[in-house]
C-alpha atoms as a PDB file:
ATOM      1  CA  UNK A   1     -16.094  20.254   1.274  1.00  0.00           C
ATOM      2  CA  UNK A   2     -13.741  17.263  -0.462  1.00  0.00           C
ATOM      3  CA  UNK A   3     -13.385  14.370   1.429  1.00  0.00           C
ATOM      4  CA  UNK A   4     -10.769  11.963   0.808  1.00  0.00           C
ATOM      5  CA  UNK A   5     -11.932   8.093   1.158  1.00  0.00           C
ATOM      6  CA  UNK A   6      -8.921   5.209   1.028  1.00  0.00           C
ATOM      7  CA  UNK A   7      -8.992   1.363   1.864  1.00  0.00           C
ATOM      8  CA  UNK A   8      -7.090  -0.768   4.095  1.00  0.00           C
ATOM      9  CA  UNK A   9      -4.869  -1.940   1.394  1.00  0.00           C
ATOM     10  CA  UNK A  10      -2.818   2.084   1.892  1.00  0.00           C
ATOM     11  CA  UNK A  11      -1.623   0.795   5.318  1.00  0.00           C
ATOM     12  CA  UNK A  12      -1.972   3.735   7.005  1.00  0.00           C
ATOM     13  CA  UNK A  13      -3.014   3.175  10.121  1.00  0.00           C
ATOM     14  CA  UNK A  14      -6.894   4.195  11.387  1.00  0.00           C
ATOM     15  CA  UNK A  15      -4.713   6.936  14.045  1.00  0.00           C
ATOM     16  CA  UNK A  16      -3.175   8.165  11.490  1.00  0.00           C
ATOM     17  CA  UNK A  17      -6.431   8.122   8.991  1.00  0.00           C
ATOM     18  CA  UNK A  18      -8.204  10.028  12.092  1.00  0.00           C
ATOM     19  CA  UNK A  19      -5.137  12.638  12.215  1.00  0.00           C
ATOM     20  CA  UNK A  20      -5.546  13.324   8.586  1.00  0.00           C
ATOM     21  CA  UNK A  21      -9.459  13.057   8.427  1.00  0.00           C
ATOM     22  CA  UNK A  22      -9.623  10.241   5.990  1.00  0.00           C
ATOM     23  CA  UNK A  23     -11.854   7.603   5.720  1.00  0.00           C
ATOM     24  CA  UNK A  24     -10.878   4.146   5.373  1.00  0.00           C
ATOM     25  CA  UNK A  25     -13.007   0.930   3.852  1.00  0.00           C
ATOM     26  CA  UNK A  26     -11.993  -2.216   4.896  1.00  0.00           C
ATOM     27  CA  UNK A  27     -11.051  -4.967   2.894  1.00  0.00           C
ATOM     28  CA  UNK A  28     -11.899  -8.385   4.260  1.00  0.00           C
ATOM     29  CA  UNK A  29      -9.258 -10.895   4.953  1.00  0.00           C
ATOM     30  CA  UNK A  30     -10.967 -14.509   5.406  1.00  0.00           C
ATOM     31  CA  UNK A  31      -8.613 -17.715   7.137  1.00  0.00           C
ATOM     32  CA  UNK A  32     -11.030 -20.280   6.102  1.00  0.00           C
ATOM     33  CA  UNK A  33     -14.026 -19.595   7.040  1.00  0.00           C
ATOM     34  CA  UNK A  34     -13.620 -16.992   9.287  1.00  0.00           C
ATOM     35  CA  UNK A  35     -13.761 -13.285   7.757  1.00  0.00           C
ATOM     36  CA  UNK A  36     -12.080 -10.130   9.278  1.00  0.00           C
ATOM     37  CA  UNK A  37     -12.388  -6.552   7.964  1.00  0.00           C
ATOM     38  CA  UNK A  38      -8.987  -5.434   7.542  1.00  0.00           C
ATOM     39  CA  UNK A  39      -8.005  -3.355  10.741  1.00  0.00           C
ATOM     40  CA  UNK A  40     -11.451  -3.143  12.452  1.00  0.00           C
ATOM     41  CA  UNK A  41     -11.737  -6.785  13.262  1.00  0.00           C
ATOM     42  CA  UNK A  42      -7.965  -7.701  12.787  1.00  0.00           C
ATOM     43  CA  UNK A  43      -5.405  -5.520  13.684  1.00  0.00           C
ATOM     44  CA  UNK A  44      -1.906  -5.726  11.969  1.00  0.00           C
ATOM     45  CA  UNK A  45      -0.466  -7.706  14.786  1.00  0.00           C
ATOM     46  CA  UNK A  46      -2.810 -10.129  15.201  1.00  0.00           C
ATOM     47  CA  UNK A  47      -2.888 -10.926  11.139  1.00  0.00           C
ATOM     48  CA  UNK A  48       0.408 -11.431  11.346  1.00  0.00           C
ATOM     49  CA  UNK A  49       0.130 -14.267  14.337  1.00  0.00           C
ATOM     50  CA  UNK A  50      -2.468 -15.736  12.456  1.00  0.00           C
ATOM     51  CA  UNK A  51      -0.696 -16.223   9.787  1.00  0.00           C
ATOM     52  CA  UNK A  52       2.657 -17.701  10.884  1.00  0.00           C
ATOM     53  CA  UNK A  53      -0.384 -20.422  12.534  1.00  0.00           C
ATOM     54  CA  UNK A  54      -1.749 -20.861   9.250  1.00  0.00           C
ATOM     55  CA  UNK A  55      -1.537 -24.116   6.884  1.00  0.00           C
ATOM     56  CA  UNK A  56      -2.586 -22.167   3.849  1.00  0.00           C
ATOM     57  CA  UNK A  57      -2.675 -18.503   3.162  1.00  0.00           C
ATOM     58  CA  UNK A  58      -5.535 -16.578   3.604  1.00  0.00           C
ATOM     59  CA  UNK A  59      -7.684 -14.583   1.080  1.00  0.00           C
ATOM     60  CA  UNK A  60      -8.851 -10.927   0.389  1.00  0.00           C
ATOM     61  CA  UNK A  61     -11.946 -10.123  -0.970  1.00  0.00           C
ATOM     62  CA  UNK A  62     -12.708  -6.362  -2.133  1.00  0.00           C
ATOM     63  CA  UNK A  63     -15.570  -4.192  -1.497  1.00  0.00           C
ATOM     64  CA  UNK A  64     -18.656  -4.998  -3.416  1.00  0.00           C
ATOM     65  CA  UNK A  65     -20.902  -2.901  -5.587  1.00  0.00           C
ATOM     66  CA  UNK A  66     -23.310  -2.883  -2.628  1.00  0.00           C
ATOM     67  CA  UNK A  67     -21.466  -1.929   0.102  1.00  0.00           C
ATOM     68  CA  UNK A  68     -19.971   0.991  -2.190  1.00  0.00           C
ATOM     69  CA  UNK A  69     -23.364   2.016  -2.739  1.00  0.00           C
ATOM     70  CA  UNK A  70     -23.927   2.186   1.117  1.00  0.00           C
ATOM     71  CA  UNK A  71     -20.798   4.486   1.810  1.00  0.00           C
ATOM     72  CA  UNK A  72     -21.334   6.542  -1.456  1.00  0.00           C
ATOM     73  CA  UNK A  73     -25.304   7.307  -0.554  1.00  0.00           C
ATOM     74  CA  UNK A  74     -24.036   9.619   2.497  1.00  0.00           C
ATOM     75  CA  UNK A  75     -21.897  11.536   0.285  1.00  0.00           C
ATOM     76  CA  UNK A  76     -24.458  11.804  -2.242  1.00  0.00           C
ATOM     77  CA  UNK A  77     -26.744  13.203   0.088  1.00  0.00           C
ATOM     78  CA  UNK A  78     -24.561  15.876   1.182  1.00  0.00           C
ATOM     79  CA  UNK A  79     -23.226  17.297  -2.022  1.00  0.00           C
ATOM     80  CA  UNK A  80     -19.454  16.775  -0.654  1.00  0.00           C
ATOM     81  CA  UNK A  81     -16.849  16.717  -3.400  1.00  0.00           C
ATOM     82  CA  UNK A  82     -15.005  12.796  -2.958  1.00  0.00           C
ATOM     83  CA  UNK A  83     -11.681  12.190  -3.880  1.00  0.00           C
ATOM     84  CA  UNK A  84     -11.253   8.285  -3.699  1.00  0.00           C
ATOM     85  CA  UNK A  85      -7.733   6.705  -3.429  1.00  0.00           C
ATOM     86  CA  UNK A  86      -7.862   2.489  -3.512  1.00  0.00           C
ATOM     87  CA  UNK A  87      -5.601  -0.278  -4.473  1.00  0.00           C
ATOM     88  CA  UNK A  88      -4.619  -0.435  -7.817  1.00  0.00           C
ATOM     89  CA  UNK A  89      -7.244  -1.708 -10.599  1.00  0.00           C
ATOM     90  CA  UNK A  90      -4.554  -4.783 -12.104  1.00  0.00           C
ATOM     91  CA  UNK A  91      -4.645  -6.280  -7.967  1.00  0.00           C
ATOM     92  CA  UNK A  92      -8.508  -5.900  -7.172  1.00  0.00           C
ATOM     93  CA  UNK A  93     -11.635  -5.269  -8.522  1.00  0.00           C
ATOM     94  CA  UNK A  94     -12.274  -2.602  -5.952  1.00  0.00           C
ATOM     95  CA  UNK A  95     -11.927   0.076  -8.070  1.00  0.00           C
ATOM     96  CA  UNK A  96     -14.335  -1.661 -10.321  1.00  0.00           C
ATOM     97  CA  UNK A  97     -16.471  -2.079  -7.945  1.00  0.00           C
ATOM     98  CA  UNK A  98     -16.747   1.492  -6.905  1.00  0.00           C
ATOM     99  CA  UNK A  99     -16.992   2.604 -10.066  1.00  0.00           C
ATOM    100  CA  UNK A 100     -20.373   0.267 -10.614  1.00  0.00           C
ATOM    101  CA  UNK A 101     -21.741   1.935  -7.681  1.00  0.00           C
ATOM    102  CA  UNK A 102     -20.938   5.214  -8.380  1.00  0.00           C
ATOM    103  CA  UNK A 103     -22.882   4.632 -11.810  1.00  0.00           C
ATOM    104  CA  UNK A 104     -26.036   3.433 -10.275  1.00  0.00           C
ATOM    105  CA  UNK A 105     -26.388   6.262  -7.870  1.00  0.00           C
ATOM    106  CA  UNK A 106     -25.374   8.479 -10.675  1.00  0.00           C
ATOM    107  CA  UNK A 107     -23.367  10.436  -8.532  1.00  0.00           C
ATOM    108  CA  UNK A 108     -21.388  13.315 -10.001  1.00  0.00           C
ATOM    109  CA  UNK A 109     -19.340  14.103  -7.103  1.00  0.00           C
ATOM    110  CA  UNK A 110     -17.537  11.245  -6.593  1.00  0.00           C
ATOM    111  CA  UNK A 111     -13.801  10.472  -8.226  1.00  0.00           C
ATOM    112  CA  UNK A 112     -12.426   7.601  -8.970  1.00  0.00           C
ATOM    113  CA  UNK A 113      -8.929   7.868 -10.537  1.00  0.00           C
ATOM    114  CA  UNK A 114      -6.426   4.761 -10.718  1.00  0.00           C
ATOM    115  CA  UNK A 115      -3.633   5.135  -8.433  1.00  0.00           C
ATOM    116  CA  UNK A 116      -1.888   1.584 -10.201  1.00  0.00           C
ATOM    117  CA  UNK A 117      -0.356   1.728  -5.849  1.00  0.00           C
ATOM    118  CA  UNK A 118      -0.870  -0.314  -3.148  1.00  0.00           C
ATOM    119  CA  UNK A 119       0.918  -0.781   0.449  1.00  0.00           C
ATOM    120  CA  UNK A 120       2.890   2.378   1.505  1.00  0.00           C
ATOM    121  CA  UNK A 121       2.855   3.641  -2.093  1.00  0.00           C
ATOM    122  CA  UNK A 122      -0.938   4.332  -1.887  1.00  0.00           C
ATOM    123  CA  UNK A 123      -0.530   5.606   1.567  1.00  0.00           C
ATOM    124  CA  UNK A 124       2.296   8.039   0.304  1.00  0.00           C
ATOM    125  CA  UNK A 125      -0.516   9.481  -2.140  1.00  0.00           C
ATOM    126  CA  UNK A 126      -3.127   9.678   0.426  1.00  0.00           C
ATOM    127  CA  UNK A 127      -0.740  11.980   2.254  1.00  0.00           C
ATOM    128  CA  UNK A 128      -0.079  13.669  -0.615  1.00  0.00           C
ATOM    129  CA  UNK A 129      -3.923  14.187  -1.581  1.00  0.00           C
ATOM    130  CA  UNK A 130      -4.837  15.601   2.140  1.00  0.00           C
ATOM    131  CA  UNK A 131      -2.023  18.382   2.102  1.00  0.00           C
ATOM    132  CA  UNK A 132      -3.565  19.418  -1.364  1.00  0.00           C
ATOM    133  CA  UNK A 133      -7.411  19.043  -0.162  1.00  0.00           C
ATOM    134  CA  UNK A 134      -5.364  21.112   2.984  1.00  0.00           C
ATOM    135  CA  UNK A 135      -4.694  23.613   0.415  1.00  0.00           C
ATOM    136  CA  UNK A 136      -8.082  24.327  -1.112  1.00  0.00           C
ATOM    137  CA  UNK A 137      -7.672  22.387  -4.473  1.00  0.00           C
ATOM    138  CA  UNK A 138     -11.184  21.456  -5.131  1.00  0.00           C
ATOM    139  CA  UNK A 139     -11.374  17.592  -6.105  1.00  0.00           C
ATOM    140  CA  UNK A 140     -10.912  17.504  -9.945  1.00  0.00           C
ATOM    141  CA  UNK A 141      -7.657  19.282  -8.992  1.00  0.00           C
ATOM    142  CA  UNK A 142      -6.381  17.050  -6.668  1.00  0.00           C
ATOM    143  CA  UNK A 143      -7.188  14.081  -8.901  1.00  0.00           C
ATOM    144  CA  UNK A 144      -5.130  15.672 -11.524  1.00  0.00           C
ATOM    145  CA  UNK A 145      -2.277  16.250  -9.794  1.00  0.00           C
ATOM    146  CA  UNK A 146      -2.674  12.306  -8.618  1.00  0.00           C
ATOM    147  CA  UNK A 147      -2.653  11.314 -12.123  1.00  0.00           C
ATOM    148  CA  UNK A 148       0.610  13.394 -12.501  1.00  0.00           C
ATOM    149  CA  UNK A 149       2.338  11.786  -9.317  1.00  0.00           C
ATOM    150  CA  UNK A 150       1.538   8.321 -10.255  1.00  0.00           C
ATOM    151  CA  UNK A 151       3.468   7.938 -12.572  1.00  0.00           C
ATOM    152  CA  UNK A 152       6.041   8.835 -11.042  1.00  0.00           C
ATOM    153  CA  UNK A 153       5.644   6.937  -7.496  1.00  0.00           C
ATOM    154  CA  UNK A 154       8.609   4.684  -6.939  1.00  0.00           C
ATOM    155  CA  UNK A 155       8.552   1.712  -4.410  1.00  0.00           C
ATOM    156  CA  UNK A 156      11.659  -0.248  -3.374  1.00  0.00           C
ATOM    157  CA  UNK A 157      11.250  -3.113  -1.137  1.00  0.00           C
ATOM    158  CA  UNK A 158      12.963  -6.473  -0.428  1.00  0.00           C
ATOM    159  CA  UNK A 159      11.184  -9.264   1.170  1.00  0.00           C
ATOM    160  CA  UNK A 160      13.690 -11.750   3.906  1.00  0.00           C
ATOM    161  CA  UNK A 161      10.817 -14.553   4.330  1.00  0.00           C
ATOM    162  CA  UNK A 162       9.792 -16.369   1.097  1.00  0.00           C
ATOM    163  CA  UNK A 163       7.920 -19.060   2.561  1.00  0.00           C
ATOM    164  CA  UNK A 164       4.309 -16.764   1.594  1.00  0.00           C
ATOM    165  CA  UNK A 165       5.654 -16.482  -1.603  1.00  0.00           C
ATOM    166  CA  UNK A 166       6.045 -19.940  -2.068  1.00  0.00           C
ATOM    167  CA  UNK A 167       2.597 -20.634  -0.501  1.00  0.00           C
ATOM    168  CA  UNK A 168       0.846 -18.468  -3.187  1.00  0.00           C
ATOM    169  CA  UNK A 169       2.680 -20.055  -6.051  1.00  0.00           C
ATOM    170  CA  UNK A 170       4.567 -16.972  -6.374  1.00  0.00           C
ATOM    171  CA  UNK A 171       7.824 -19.013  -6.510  1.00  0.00           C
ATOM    172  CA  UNK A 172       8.605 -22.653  -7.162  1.00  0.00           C
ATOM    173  CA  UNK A 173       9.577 -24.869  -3.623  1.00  0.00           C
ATOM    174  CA  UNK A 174      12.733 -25.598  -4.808  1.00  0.00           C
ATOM    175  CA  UNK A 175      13.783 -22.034  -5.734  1.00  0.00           C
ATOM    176  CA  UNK A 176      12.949 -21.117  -1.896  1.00  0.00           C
ATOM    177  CA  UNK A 177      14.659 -23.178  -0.595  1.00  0.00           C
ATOM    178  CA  UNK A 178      17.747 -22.542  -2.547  1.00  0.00           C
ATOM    179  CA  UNK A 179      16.997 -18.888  -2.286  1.00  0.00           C
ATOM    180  CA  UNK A 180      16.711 -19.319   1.812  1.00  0.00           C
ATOM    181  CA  UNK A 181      20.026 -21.338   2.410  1.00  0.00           C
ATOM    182  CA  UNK A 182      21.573 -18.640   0.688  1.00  0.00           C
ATOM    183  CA  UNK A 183      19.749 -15.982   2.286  1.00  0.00           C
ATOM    184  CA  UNK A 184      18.968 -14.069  -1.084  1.00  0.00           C
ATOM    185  CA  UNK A 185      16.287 -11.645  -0.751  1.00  0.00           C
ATOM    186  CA  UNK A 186      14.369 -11.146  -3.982  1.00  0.00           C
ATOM    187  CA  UNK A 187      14.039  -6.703  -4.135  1.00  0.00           C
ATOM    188  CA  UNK A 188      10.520  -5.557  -5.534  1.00  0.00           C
ATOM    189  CA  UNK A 189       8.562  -2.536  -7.174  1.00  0.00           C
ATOM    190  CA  UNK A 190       5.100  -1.548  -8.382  1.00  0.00           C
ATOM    191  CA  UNK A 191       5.427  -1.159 -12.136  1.00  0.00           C
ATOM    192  CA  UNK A 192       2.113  -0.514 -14.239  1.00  0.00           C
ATOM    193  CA  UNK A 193       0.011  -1.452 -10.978  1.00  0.00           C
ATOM    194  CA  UNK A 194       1.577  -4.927 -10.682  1.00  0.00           C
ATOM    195  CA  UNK A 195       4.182  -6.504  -8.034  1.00  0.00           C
ATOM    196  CA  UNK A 196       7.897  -6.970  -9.876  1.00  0.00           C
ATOM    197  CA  UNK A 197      11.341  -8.331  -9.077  1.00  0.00           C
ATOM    198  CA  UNK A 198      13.638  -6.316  -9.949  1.00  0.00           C
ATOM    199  CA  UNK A 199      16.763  -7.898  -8.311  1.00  0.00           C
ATOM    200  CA  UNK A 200      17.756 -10.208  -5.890  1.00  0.00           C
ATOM    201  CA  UNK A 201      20.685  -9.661  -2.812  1.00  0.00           C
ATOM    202  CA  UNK A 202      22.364 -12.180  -0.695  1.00  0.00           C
ATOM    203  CA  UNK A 203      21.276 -10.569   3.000  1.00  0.00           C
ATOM    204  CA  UNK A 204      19.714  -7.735   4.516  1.00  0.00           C
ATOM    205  CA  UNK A 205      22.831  -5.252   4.206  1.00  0.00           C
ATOM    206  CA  UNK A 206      23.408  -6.224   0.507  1.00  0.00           C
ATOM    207  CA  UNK A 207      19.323  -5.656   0.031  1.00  0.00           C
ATOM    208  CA  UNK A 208      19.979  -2.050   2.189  1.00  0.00           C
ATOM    209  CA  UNK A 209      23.065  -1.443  -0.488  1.00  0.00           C
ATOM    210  CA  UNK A 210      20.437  -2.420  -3.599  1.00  0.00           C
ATOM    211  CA  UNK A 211      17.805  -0.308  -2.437  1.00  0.00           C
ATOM    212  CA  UNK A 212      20.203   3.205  -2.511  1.00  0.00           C
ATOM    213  CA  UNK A 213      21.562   2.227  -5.829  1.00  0.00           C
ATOM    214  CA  UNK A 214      18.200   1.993  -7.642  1.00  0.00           C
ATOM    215  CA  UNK A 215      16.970   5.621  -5.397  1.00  0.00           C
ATOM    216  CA  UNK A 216      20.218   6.876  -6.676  1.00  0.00           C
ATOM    217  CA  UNK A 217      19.232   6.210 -10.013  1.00  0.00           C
ATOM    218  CA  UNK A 218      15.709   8.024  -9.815  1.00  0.00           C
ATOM    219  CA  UNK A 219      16.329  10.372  -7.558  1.00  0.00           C
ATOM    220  CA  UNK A 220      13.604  11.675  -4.943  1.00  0.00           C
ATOM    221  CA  UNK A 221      11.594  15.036  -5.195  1.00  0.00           C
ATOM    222  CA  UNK A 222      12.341  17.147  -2.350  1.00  0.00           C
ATOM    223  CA  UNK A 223       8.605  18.565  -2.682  1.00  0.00           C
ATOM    224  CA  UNK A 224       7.271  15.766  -0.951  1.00  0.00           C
ATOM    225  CA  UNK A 225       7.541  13.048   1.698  1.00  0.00           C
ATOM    226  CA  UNK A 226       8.796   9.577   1.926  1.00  0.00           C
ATOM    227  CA  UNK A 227       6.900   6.662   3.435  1.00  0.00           C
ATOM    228  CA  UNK A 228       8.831   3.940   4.993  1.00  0.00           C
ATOM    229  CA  UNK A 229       7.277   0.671   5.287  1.00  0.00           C
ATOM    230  CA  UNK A 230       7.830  -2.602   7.020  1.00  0.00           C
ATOM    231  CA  UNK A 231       6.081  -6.248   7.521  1.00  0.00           C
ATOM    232  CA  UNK A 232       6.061  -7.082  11.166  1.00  0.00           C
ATOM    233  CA  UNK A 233      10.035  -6.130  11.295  1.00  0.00           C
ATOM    234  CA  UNK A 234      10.265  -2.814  13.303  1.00  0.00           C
ATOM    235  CA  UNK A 235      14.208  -3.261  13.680  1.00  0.00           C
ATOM    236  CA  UNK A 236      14.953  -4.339  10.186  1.00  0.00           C
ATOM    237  CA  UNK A 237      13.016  -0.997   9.580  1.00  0.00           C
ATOM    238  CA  UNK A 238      15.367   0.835  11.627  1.00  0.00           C
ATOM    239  CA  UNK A 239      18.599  -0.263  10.625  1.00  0.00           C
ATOM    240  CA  UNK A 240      17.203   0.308   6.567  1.00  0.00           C
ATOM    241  CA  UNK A 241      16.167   4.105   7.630  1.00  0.00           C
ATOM    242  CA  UNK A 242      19.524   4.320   9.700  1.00  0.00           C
ATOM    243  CA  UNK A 243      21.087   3.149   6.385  1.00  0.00           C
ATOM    244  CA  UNK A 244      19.599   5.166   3.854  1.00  0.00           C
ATOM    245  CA  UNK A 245      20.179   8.454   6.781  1.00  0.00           C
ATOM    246  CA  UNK A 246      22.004  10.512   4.129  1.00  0.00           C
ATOM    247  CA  UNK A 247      19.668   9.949   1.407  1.00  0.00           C
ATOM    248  CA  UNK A 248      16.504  10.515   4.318  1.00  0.00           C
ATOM    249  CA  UNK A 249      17.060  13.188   6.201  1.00  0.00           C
ATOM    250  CA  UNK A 250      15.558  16.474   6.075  1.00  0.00           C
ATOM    251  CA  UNK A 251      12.678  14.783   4.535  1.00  0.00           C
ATOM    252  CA  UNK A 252       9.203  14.251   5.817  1.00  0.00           C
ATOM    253  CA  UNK A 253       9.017  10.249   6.578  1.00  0.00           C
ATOM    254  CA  UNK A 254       5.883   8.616   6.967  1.00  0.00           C
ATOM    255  CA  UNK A 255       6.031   5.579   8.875  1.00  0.00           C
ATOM    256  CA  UNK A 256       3.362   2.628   8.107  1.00  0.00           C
ATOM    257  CA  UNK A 257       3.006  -1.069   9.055  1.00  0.00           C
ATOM    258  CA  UNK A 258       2.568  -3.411   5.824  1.00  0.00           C
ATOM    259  CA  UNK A 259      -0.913  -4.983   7.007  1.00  0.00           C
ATOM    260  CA  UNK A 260      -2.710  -7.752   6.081  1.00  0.00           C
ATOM    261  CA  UNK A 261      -3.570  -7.203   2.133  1.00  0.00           C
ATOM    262  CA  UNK A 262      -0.462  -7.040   1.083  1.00  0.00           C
ATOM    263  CA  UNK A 263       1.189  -9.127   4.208  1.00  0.00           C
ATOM    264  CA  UNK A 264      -0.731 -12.196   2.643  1.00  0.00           C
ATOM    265  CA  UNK A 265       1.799 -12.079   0.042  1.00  0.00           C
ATOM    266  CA  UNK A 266       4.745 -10.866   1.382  1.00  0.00           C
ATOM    267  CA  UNK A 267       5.032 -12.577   4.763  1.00  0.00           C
ATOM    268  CA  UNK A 268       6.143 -10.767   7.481  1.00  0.00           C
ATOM    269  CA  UNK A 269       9.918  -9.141   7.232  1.00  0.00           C
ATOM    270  CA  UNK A 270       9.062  -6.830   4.107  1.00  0.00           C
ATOM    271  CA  UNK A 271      10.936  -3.479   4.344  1.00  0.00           C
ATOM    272  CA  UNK A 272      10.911  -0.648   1.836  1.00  0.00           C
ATOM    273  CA  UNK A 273      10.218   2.662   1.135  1.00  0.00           C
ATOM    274  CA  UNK A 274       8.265   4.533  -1.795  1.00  0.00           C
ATOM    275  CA  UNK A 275       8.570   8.226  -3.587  1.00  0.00           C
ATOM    276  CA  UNK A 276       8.174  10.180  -5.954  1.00  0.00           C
ATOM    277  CA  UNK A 277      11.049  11.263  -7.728  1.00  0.00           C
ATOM    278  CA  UNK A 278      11.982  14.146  -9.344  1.00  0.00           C
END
């Protein structure tokens, strides 16, 4: 049997992990001193009240060695084949970490391929991997058609709040303030398993109107679905899909809720969406 394992960084949600028969590790999201594992102990909501209380941003802290080793030694046991999907290897040491474990229990089944994703980019490719596990591709096949749809993931986002940014140094206090008064929204993508502005638009509509452009440009596959993601902003979300209706529909959409590892960064009122294109 080929199980597929994921962590709370994907942002699906656990219902939708339980539809799909995934497993999800949580990542731990600590406000001072008080530690939550990422949608066990803290659900999306309440992260995001937390943090519009908090005077400094919170931290993440990936999955160690030894707690790998715990949720690998089951799998070991059994002989299952395990296809593991987790945030990419230039934001965490998670996939590090795994990959120590792994060694120590010398465990052959186990497979640990980079998806350079995060947010509703790795969720999109969870998705992706169950319909092939779905399928009967044994585990060395579905982690080599991963490899082939990573590169070729696309994720287009804009963020409306930069006060996180500006919290985690991510942008000078002067620039966000300038940047707010004008309402300029700077519009983001994963390249090479990092976080990247690509552009910047002056409003929500303009950000809508940036977002087509660049899927225009790389076109989505019609062989596979499209997640939609948002940061605490379910209308925003709406009017963006409402937006992008000609460019959506007929297509299999996968809703998800940007939670708290990325949310750290990006504040609440993130929308996007992510691909893979033809």
């Amino acid at each position: 049997m080929v199980k597929i394992v994921t962590d709370s960084s994907c942002d699906l949600s656990l219902e939708r992990c339980a539809e799909l028969g995934v497993e999800m590790l949580p990542i731990t999201v600590n406000f001072g001193e008080e530690s939550y594992r990422a949608n066990l102990d803290l659900t999306t909501e309440d992260f995001y009240q937390k943090l519009a209380a908090a005077d400094e941003l919170p931290h993440t802290a990936q999955i160690t060695p030894v707690q790998f080793q715990e949720y690998f030694k089951p799998f070991v046991d059994s002989g299952d084949e395990v296809v593991c999907l987790f945030i990419s290897s230039k934001m965490s040491g998670t996939l590090q970490s795994a990959t120590v474990a792994k060694d120590i229990l010398g465990a052959t089944n186990i497979y640990l391929p980079d998806t350079l994703n995060v947010t509703f980019a790795l969720g999109l490719l969870v998705e992706e991997a169950v319909k092939m596990r779905d399928r009967g591709l044994t585990a060395p096949q579905i982690v080599e058609e991963i490899q082939g749809l990573v590169p070729r993931v696309r994720l287009w986002a804009f963020i409306d709040d930069l006060k996180y940014l500006k919290m985690g140094g991510r942008l000078s206090a002067s620039s966000a303030l300038v940047a707010s008064i004008l309402g300029i929204c700077p519009i983001i993508t994963l390249k090479d398993g990092l976080v990247e502005v690509v552009g910047k638009a002056r409003g929500k509509k303009a950000a809508f109107k940036y977002i087509q452009g660049l899927v225009e440009k790389t076109p989505i596959s019609g062989d596979y679905g499209v997640s939609i993601g948002h940061a605490a902003v379910p209308d925003t979300r709406d009017a963006f899909v409402d937006y992008m209706e000609d460019i959506l529909k007929k297509r299999e959409l996968y809703p998800m809720d940007i939670g708290s590892i990325v949310g750290t960064h990006t504040g609440p009122g993130a929308v996007g969406l992510a691909y893979i294109k033809k």
